[in-house]
Every structure is written in C-alpha cells, then in structure tokens.
C-alpha atoms as a PDB file:
ATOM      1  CA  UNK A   1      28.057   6.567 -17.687  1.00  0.00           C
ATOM      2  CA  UNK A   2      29.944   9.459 -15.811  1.00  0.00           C
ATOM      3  CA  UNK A   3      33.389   8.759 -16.466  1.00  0.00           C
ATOM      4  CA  UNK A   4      35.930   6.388 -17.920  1.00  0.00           C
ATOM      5  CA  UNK A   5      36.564   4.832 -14.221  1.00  0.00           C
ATOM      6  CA  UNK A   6      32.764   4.053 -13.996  1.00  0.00           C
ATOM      7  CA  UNK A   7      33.012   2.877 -17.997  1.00  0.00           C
ATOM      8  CA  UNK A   8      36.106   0.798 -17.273  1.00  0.00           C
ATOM      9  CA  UNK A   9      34.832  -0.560 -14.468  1.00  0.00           C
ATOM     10  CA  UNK A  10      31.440  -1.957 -16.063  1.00  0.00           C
ATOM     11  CA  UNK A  11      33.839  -3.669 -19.058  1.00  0.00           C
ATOM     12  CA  UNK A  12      36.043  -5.500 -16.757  1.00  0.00           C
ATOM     13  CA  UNK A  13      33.027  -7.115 -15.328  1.00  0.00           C
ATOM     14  CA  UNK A  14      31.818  -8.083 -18.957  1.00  0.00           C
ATOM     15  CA  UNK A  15      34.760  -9.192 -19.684  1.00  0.00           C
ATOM     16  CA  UNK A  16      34.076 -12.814 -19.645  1.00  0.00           C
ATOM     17  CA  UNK A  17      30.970 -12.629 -20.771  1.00  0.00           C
ATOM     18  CA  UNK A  18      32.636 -10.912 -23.312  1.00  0.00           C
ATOM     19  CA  UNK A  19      35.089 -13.186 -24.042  1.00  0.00           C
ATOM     20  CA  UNK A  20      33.166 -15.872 -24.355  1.00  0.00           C
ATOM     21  CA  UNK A  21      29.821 -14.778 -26.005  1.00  0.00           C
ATOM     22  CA  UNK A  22      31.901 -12.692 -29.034  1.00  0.00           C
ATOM     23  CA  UNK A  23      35.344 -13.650 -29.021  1.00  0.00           C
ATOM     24  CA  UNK A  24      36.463 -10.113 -27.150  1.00  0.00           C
ATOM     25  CA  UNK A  25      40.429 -10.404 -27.076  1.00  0.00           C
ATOM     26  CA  UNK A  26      41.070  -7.066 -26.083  1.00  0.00           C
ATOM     27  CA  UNK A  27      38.733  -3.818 -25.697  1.00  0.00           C
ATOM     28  CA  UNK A  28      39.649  -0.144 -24.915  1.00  0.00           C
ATOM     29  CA  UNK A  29      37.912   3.057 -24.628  1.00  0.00           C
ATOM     30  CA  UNK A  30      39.466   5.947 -26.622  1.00  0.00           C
ATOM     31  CA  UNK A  31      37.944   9.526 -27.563  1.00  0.00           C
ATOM     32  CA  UNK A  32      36.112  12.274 -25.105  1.00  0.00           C
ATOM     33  CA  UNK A  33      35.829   9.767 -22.368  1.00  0.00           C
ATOM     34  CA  UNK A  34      39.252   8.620 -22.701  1.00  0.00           C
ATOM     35  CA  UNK A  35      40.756  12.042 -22.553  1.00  0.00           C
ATOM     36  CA  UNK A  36      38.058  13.390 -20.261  1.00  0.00           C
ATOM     37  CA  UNK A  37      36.351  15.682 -22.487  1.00  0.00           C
ATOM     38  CA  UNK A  38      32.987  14.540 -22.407  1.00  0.00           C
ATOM     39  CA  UNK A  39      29.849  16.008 -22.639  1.00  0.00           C
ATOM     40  CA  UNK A  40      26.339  14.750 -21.540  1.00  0.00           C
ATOM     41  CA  UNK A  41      25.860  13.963 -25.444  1.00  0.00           C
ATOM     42  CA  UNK A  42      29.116  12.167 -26.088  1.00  0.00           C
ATOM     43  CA  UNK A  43      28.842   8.333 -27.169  1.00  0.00           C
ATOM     44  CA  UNK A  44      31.195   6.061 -26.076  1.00  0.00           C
ATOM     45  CA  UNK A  45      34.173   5.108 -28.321  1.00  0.00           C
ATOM     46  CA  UNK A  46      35.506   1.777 -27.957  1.00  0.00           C
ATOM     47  CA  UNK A  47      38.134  -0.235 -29.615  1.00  0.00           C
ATOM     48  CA  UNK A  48      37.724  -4.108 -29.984  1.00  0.00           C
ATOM     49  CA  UNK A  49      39.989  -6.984 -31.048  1.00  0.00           C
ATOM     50  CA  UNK A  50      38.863 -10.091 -31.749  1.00  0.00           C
ATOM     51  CA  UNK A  51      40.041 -14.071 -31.558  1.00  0.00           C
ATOM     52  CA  UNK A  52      38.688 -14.899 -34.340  1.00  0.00           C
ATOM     53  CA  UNK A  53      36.148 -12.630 -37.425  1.00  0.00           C
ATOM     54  CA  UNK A  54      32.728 -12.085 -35.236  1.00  0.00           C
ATOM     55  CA  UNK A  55      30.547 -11.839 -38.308  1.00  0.00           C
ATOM     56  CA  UNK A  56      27.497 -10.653 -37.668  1.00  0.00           C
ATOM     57  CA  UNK A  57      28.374 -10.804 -33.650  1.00  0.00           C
ATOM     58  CA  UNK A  58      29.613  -7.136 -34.133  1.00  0.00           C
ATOM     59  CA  UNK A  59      26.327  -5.868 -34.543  1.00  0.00           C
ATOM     60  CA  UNK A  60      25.194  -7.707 -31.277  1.00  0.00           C
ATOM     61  CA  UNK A  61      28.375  -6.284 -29.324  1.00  0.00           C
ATOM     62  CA  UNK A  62      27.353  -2.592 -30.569  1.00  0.00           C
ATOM     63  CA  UNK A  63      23.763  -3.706 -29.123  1.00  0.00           C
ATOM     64  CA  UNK A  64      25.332  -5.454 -26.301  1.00  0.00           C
ATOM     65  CA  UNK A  65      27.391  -2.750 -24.924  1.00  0.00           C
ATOM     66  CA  UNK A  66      24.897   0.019 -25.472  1.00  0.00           C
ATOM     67  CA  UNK A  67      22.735  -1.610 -23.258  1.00  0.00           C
ATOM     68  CA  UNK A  68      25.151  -2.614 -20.606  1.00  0.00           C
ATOM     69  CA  UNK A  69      26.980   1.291 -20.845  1.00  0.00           C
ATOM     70  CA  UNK A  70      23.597   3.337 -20.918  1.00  0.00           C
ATOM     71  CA  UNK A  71      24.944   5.541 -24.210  1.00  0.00           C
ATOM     72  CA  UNK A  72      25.686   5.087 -27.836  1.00  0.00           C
ATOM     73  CA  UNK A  73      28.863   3.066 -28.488  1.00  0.00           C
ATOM     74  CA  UNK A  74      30.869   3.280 -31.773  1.00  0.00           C
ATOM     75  CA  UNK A  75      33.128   0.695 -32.204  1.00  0.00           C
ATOM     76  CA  UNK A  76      36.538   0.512 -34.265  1.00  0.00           C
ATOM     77  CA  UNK A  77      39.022  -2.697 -34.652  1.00  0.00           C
ATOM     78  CA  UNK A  78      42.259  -2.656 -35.777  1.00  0.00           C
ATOM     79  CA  UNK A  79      41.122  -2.567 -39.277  1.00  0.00           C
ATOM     80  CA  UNK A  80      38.849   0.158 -38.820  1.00  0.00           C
ATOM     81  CA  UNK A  81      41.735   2.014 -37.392  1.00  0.00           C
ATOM     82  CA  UNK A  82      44.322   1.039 -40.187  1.00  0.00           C
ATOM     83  CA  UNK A  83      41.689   2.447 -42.460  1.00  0.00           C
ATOM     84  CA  UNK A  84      41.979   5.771 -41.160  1.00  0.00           C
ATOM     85  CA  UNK A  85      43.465   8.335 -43.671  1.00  0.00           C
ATOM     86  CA  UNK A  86      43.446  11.158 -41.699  1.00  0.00           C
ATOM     87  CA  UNK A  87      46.786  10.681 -39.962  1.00  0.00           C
ATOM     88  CA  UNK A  88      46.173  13.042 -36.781  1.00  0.00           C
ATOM     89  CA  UNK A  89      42.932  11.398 -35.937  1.00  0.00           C
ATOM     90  CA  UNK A  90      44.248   8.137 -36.258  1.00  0.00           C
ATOM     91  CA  UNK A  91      47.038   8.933 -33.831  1.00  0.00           C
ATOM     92  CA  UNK A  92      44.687  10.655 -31.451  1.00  0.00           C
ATOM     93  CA  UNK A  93      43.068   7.113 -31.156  1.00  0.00           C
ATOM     94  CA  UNK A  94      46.065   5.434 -30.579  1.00  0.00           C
ATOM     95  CA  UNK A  95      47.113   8.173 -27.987  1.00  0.00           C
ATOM     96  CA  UNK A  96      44.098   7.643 -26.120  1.00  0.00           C
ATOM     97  CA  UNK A  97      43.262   4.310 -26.030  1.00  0.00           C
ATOM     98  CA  UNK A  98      42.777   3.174 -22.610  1.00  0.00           C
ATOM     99  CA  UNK A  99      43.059  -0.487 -22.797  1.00  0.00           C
ATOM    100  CA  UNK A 100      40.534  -2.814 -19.788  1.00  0.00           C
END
C-alpha cells in the first residue's frame, strides 16, 4: 500500500465482507499512514470495533487484512486503546484515527 487513500479505499470494499465474516462495526487507520509519515517499512495501524467479542476471529482479521493490504497490520480496539498508559500516545491515536 502507498497511501492511506489507496489503504482506505481497499477497506471500504472489505467492508462487508468484513462485517459479516468478523463482526467489523467500525475500522480506522491511525499512525504513519494516517498522518502521512510513512516509510517503505511502516506496518499498517488499524483500529477495530466489534458487534460482538471475535474470539479467536482477531487472529484471522490480523491474517485477513495482511493479506488483503500487502504489509503488516497491528491492530488495537477500544480496549487496547483504554489500556494505554502513556497519555500522549494514546491521544496521538485518537488524533489520527481516520475512520472508513
């Protein structure tokens, strides 16, 4: 992936596939990509909120998306995020989350 357009572009696609195959509610890209920082070693942050708890469906998203997005993916949900300690990181998520 190049860019958050071309990233955004192939989620919206999944999107019902995603929806329906692992309960995707809502998904957003955050980090380098979001804020354009990139490098040609960067993995692709995404955020992810379930309908319901996706078990071991998580690890098969990770998989999923990897394979769909060409690079690494690390996902976070909401409580990932609340888990954050470190204040300024977790608002630099928040700040850059660029919802699909």
């Amino acid at each position: 992936m190049k860019d958050l357009g071309a990233i955004i572009n192939v989620l919206k696609e999944l999107l019902p596939e995603l929806r329906d195959r692992f309960g995707v509610s809502k998904i957003a890209v955050f980090g380098s990509f979001s804020k354009g920082s990139q490098t040609k070693d960067s993995d692709i942050d995404i955020y992810v909120e379930f309908d319901k708890v996706p078990g071991l469906k998580f690890m098969e998203l990770a998989e999923f998306l990897e394979n769909a997005l060409g690079k690494k993916v690390d996902l976070i949900t909401p409580i990932g995020l609340k888990t954050i300690r470190n204040r300024k990181v977790k608002e630099d998520i928040e700040r850059t989350l660029t919802y699909v």
